[in-house]
PDB file of N, CA and C in Angstrom:
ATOM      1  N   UNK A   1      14.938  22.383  -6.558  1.00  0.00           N
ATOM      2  CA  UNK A   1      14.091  23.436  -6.051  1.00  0.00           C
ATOM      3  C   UNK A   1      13.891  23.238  -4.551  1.00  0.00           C
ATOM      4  N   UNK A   2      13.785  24.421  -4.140  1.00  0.00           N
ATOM      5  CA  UNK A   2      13.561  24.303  -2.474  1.00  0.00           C
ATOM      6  C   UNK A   2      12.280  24.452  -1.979  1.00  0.00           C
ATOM      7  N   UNK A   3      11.642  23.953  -1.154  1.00  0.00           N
ATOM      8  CA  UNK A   3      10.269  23.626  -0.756  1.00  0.00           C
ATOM      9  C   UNK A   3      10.399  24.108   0.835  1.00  0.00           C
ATOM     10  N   UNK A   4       8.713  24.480   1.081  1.00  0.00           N
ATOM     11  CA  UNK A   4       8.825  25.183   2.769  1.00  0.00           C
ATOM     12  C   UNK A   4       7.611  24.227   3.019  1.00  0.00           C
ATOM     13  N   UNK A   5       7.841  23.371   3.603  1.00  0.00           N
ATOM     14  CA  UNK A   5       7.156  22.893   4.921  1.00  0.00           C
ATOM     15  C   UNK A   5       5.764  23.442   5.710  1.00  0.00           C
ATOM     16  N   UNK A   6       4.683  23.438   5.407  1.00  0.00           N
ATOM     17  CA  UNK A   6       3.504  24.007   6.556  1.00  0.00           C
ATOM     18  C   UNK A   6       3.341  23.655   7.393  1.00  0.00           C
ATOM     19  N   UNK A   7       3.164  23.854   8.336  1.00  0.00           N
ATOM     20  CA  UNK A   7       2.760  23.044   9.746  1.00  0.00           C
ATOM     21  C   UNK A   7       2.129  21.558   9.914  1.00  0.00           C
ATOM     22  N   UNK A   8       1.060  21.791   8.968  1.00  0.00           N
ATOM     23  CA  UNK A   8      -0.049  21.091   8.561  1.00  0.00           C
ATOM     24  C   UNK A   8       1.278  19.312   8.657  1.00  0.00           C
ATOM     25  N   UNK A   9       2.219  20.013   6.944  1.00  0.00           N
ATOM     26  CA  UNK A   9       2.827  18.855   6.716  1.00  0.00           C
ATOM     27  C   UNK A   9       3.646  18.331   7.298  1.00  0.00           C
ATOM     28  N   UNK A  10       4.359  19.279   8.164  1.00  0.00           N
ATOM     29  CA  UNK A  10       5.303  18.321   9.119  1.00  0.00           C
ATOM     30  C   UNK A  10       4.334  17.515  10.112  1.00  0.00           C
ATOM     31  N   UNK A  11       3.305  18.273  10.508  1.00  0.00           N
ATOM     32  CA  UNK A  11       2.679  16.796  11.288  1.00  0.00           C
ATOM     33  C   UNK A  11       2.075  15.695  11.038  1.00  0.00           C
ATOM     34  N   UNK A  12       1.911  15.432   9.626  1.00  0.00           N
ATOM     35  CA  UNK A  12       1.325  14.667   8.508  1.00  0.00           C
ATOM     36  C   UNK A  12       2.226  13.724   8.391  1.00  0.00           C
ATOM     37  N   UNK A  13       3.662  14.213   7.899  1.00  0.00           N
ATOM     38  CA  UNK A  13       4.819  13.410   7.915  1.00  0.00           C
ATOM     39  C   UNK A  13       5.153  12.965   8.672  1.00  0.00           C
ATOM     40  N   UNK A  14       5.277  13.280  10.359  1.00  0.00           N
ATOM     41  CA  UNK A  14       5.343  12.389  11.810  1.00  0.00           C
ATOM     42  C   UNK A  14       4.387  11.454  11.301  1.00  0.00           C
ATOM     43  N   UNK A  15       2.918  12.059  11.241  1.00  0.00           N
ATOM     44  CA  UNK A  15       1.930  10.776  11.793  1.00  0.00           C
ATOM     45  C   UNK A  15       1.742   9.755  11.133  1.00  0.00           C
ATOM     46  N   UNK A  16       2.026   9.907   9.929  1.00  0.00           N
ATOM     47  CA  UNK A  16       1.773   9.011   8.648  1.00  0.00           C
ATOM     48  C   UNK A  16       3.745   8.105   8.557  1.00  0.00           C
ATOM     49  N   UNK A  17       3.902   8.944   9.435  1.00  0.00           N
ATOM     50  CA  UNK A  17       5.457   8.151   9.314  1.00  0.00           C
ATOM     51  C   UNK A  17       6.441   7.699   7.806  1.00  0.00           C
ATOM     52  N   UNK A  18       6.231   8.962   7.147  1.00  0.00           N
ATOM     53  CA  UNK A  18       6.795   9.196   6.149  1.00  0.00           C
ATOM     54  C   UNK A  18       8.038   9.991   6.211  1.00  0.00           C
ATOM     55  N   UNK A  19       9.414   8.936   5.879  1.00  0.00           N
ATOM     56  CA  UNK A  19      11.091   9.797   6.381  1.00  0.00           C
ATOM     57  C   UNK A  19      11.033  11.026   5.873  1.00  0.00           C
ATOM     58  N   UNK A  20      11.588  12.577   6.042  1.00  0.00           N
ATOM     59  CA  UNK A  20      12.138  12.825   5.152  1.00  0.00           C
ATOM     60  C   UNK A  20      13.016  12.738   3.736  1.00  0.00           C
ATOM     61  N   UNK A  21      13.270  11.530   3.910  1.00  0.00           N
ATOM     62  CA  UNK A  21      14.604  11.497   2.157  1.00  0.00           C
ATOM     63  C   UNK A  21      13.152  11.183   1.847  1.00  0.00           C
ATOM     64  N   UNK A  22      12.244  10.373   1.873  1.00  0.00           N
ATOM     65  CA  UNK A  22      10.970   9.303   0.728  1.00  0.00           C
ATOM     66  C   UNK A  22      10.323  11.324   0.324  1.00  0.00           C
ATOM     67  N   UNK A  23      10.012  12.059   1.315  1.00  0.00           N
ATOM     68  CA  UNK A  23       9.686  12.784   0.896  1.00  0.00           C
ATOM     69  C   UNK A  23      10.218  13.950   0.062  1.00  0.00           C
ATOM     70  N   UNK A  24      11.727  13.802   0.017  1.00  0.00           N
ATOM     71  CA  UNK A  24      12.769  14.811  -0.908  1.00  0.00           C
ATOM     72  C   UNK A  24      12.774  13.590  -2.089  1.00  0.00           C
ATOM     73  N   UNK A  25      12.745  12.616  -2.222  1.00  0.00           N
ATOM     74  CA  UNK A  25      12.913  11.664  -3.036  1.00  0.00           C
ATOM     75  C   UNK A  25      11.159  11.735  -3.755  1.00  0.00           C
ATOM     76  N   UNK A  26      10.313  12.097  -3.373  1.00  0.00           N
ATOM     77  CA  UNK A  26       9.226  12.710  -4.669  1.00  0.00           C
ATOM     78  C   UNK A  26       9.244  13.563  -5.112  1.00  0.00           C
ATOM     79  N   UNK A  27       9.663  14.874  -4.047  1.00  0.00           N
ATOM     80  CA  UNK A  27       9.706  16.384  -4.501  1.00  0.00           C
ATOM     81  C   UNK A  27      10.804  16.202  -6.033  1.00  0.00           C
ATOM     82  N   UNK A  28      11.946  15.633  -5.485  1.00  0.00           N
ATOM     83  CA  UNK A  28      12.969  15.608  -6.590  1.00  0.00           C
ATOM     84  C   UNK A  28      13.068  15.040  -7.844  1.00  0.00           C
ATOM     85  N   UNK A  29      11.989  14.290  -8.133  1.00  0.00           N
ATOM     86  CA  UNK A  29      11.827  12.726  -8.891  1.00  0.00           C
ATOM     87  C   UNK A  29      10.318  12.223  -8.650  1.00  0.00           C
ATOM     88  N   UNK A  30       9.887  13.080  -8.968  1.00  0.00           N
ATOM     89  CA  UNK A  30       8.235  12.592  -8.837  1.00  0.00           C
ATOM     90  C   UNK A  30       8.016  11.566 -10.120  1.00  0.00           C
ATOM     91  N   UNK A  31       6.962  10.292 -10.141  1.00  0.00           N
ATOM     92  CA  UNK A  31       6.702   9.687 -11.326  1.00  0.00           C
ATOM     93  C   UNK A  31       5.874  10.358 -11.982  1.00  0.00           C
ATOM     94  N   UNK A  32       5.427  11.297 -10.921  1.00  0.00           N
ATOM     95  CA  UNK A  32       3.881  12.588 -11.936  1.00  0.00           C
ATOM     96  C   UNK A  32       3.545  13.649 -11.264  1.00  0.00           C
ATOM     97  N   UNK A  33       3.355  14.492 -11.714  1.00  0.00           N
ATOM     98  CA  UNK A  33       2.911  15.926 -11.041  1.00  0.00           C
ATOM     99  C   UNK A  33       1.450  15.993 -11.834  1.00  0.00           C
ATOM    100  N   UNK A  34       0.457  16.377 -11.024  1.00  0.00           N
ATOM    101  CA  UNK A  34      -0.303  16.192 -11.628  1.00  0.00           C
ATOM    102  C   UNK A  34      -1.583  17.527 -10.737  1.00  0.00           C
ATOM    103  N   UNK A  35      -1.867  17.690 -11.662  1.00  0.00           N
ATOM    104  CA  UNK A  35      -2.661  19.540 -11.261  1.00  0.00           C
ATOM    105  C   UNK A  35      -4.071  19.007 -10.957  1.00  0.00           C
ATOM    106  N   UNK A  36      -4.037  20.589  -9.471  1.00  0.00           N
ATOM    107  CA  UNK A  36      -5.277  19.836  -8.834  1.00  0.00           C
ATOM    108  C   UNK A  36      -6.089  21.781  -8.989  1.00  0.00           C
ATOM    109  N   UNK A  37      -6.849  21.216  -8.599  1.00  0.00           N
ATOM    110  CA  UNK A  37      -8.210  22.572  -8.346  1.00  0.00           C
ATOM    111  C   UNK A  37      -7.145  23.603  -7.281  1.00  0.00           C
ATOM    112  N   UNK A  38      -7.535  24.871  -7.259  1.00  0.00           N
ATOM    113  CA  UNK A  38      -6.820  25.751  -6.534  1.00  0.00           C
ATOM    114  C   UNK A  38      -5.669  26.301  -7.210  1.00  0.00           C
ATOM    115  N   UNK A  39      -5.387  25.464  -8.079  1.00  0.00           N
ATOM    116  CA  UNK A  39      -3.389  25.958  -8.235  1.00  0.00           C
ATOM    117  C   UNK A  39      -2.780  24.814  -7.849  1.00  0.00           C
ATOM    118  N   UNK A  40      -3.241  23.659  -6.920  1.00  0.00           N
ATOM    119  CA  UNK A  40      -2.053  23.070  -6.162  1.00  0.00           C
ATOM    120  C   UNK A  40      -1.747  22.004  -7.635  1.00  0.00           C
ATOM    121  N   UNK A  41      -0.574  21.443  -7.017  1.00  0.00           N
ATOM    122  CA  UNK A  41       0.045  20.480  -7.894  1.00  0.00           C
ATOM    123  C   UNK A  41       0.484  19.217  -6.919  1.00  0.00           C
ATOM    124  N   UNK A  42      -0.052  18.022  -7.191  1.00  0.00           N
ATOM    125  CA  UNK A  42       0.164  16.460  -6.471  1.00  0.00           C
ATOM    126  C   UNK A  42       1.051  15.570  -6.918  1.00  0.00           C
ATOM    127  N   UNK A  43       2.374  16.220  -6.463  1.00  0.00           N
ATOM    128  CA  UNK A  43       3.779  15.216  -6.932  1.00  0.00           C
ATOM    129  C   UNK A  43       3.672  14.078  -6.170  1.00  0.00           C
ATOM    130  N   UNK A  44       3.463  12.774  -6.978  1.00  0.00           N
ATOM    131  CA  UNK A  44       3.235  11.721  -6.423  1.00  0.00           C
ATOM    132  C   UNK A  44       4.591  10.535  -7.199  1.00  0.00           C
ATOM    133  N   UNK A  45       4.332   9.472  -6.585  1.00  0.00           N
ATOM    134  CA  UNK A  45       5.487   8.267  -7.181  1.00  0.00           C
ATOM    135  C   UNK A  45       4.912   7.568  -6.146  1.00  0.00           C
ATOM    136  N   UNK A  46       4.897   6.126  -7.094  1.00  0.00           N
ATOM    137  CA  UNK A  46       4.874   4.739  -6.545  1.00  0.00           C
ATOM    138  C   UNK A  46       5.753   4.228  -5.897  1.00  0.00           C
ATOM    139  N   UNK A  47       5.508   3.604  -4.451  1.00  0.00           N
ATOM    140  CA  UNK A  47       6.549   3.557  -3.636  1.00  0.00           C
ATOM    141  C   UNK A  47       6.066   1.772  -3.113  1.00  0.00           C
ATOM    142  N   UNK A  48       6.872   0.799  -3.015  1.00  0.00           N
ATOM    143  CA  UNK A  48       7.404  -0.003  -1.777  1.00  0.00           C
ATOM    144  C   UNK A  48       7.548   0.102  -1.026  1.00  0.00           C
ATOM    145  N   UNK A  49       6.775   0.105   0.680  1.00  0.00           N
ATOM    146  CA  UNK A  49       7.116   0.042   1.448  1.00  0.00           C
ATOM    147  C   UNK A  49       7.312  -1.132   2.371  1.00  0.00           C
ATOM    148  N   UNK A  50       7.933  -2.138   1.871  1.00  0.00           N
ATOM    149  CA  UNK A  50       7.700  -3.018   2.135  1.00  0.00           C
ATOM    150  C   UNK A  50       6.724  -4.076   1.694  1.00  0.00           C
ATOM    151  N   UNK A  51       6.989  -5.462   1.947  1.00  0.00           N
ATOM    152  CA  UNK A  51       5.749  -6.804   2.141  1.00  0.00           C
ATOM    153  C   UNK A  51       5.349  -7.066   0.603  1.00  0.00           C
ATOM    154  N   UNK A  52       6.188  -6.146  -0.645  1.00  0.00           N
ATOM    155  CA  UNK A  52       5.894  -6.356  -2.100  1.00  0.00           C
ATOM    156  C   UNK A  52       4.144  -5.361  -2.382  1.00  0.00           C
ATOM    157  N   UNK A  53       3.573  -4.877  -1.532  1.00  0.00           N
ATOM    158  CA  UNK A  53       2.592  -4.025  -2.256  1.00  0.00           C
ATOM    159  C   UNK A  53       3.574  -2.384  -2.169  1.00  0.00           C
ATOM    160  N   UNK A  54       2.856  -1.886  -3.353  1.00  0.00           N
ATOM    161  CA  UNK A  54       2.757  -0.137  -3.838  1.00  0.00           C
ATOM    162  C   UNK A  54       2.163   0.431  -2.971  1.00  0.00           C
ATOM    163  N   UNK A  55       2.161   1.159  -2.760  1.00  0.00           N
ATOM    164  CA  UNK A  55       1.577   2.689  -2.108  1.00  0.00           C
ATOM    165  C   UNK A  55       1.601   3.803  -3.390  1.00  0.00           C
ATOM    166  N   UNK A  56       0.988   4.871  -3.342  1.00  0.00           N
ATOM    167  CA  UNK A  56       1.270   5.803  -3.896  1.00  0.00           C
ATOM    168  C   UNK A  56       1.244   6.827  -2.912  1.00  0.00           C
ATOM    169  N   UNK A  57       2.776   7.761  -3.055  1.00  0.00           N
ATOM    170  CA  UNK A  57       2.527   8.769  -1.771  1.00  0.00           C
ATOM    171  C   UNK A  57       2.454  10.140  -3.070  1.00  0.00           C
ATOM    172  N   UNK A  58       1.750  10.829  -2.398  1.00  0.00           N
ATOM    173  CA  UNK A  58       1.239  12.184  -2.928  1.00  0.00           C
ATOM    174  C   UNK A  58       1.555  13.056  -1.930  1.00  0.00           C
ATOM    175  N   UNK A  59       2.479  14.183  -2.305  1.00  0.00           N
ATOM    176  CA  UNK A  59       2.947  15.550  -1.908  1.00  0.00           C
ATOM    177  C   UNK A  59       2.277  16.574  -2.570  1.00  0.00           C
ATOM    178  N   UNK A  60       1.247  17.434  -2.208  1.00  0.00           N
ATOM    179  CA  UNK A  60       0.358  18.491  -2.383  1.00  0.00           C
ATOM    180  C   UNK A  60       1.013  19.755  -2.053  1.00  0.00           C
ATOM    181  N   UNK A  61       1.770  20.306  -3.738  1.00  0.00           N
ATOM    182  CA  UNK A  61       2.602  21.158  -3.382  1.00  0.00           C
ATOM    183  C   UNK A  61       1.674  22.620  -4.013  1.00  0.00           C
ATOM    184  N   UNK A  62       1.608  23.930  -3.007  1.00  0.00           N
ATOM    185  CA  UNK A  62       1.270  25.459  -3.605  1.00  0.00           C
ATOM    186  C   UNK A  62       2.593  25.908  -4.072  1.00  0.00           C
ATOM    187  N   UNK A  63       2.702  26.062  -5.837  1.00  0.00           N
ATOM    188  CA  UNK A  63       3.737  26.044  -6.614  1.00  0.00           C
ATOM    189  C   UNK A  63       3.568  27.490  -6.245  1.00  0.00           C
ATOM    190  N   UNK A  64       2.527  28.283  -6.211  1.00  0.00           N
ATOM    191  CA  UNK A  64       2.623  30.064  -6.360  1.00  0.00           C
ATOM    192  C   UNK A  64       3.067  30.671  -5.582  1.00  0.00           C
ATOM    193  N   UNK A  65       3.769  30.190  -3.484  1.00  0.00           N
ATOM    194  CA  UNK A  65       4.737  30.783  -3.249  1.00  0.00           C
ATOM    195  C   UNK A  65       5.648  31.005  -3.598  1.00  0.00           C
ATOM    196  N   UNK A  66       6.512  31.281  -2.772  1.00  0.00           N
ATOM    197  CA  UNK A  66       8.221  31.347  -3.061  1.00  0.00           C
ATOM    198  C   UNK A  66       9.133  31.495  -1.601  1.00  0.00           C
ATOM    199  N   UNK A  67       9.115  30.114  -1.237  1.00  0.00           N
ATOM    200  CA  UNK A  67       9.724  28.960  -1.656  1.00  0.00           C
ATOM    201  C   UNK A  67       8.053  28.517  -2.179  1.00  0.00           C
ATOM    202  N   UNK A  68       7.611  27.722  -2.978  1.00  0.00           N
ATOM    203  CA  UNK A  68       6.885  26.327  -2.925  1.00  0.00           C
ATOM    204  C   UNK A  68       6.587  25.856  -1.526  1.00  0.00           C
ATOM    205  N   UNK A  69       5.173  25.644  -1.196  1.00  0.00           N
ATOM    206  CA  UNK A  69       5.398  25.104   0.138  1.00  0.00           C
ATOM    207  C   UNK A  69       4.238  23.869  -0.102  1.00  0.00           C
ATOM    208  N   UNK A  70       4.788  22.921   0.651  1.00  0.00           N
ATOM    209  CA  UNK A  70       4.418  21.257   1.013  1.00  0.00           C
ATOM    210  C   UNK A  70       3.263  21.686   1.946  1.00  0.00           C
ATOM    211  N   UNK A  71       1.810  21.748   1.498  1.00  0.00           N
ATOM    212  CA  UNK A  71       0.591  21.937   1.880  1.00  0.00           C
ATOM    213  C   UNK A  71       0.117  20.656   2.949  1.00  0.00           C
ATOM    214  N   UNK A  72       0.396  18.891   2.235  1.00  0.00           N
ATOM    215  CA  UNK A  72       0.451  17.595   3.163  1.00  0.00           C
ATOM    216  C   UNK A  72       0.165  16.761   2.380  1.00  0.00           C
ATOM    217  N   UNK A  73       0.805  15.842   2.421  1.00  0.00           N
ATOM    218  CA  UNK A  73       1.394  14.584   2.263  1.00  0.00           C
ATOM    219  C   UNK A  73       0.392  13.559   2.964  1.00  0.00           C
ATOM    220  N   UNK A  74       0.210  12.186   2.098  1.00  0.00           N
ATOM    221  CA  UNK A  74      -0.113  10.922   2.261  1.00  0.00           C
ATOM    222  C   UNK A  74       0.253  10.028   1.693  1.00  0.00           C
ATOM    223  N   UNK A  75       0.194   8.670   1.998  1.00  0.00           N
ATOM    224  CA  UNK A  75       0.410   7.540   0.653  1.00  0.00           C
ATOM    225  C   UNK A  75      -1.026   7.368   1.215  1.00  0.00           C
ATOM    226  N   UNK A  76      -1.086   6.364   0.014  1.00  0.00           N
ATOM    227  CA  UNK A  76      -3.003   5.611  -0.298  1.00  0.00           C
ATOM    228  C   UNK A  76      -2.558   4.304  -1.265  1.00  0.00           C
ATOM    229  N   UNK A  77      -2.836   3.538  -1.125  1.00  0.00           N
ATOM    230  CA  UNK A  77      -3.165   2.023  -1.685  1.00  0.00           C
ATOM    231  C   UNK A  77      -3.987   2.496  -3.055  1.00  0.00           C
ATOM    232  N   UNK A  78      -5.253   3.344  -3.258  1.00  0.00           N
ATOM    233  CA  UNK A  78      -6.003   3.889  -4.557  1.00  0.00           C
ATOM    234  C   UNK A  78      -5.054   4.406  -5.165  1.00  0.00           C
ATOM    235  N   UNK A  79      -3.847   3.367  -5.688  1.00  0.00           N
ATOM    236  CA  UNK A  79      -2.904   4.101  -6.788  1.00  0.00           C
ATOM    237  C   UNK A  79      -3.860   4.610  -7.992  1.00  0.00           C
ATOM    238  N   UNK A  80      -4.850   3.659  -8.474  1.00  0.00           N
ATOM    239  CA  UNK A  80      -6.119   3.815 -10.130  1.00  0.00           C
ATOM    240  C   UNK A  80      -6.318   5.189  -9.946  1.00  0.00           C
ATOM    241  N   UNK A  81      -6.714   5.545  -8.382  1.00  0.00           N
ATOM    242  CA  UNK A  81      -7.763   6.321  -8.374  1.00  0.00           C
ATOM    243  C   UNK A  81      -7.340   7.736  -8.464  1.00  0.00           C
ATOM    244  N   UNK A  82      -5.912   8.021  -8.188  1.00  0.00           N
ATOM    245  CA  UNK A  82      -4.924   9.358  -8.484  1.00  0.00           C
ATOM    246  C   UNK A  82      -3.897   9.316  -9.827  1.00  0.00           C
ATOM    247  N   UNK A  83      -3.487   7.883 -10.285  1.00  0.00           N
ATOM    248  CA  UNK A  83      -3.083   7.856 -11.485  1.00  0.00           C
ATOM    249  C   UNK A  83      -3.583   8.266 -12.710  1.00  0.00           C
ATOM    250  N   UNK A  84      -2.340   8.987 -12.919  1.00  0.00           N
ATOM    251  CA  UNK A  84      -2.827   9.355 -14.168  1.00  0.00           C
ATOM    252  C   UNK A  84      -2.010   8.487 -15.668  1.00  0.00           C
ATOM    253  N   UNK A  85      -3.065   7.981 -16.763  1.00  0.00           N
ATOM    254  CA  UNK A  85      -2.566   7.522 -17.840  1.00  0.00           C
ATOM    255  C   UNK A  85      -1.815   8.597 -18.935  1.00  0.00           C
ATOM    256  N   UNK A  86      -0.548   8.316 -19.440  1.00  0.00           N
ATOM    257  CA  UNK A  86      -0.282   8.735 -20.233  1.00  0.00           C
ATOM    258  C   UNK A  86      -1.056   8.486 -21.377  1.00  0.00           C
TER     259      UNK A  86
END
């Protein structure tokens, strides 16, 4: 699926210094999508970035355009606190 970019998130992704592929590499292969208030949906996956700790980066996607557009992006260390248990 193809995704559009907001302003918001491309400058999110500079500042937070998140590559593009890490971020086509959740959109594509998320470990969870997981539904938020509004409509949006928080494709997230546990990531390594180094030094042996996780991150969890979360992509905050509005599924009801067309394309889909990438609202903004973070990782956070509170993997508990956005995980969700099967």
């Amino acid at each position: 699926m193809k995704f559009k970019l907001s302003k918001h998130a491309e400058q999110e992704m500079d500042r937070r210094r998140i590559p593009p592929a890490l971020l086509q590499q959740v959109l594509s292969r998320p470990d969870q999508v997981v539904p938020m208030l509004g409509g949006l949906k928080a494709y997230q996956s546990k990531i390594d970035f180094g030094g042996g700790k996780n991150y969890l980066v979360r992509v905050i996607v509005a599924e009801d355009a067309n394309p889909p557009i990438v609202v903004t992006m973070y990782r956070t260390s509170k993997i508990s606190k956005y995980w969700r248990g099967i």
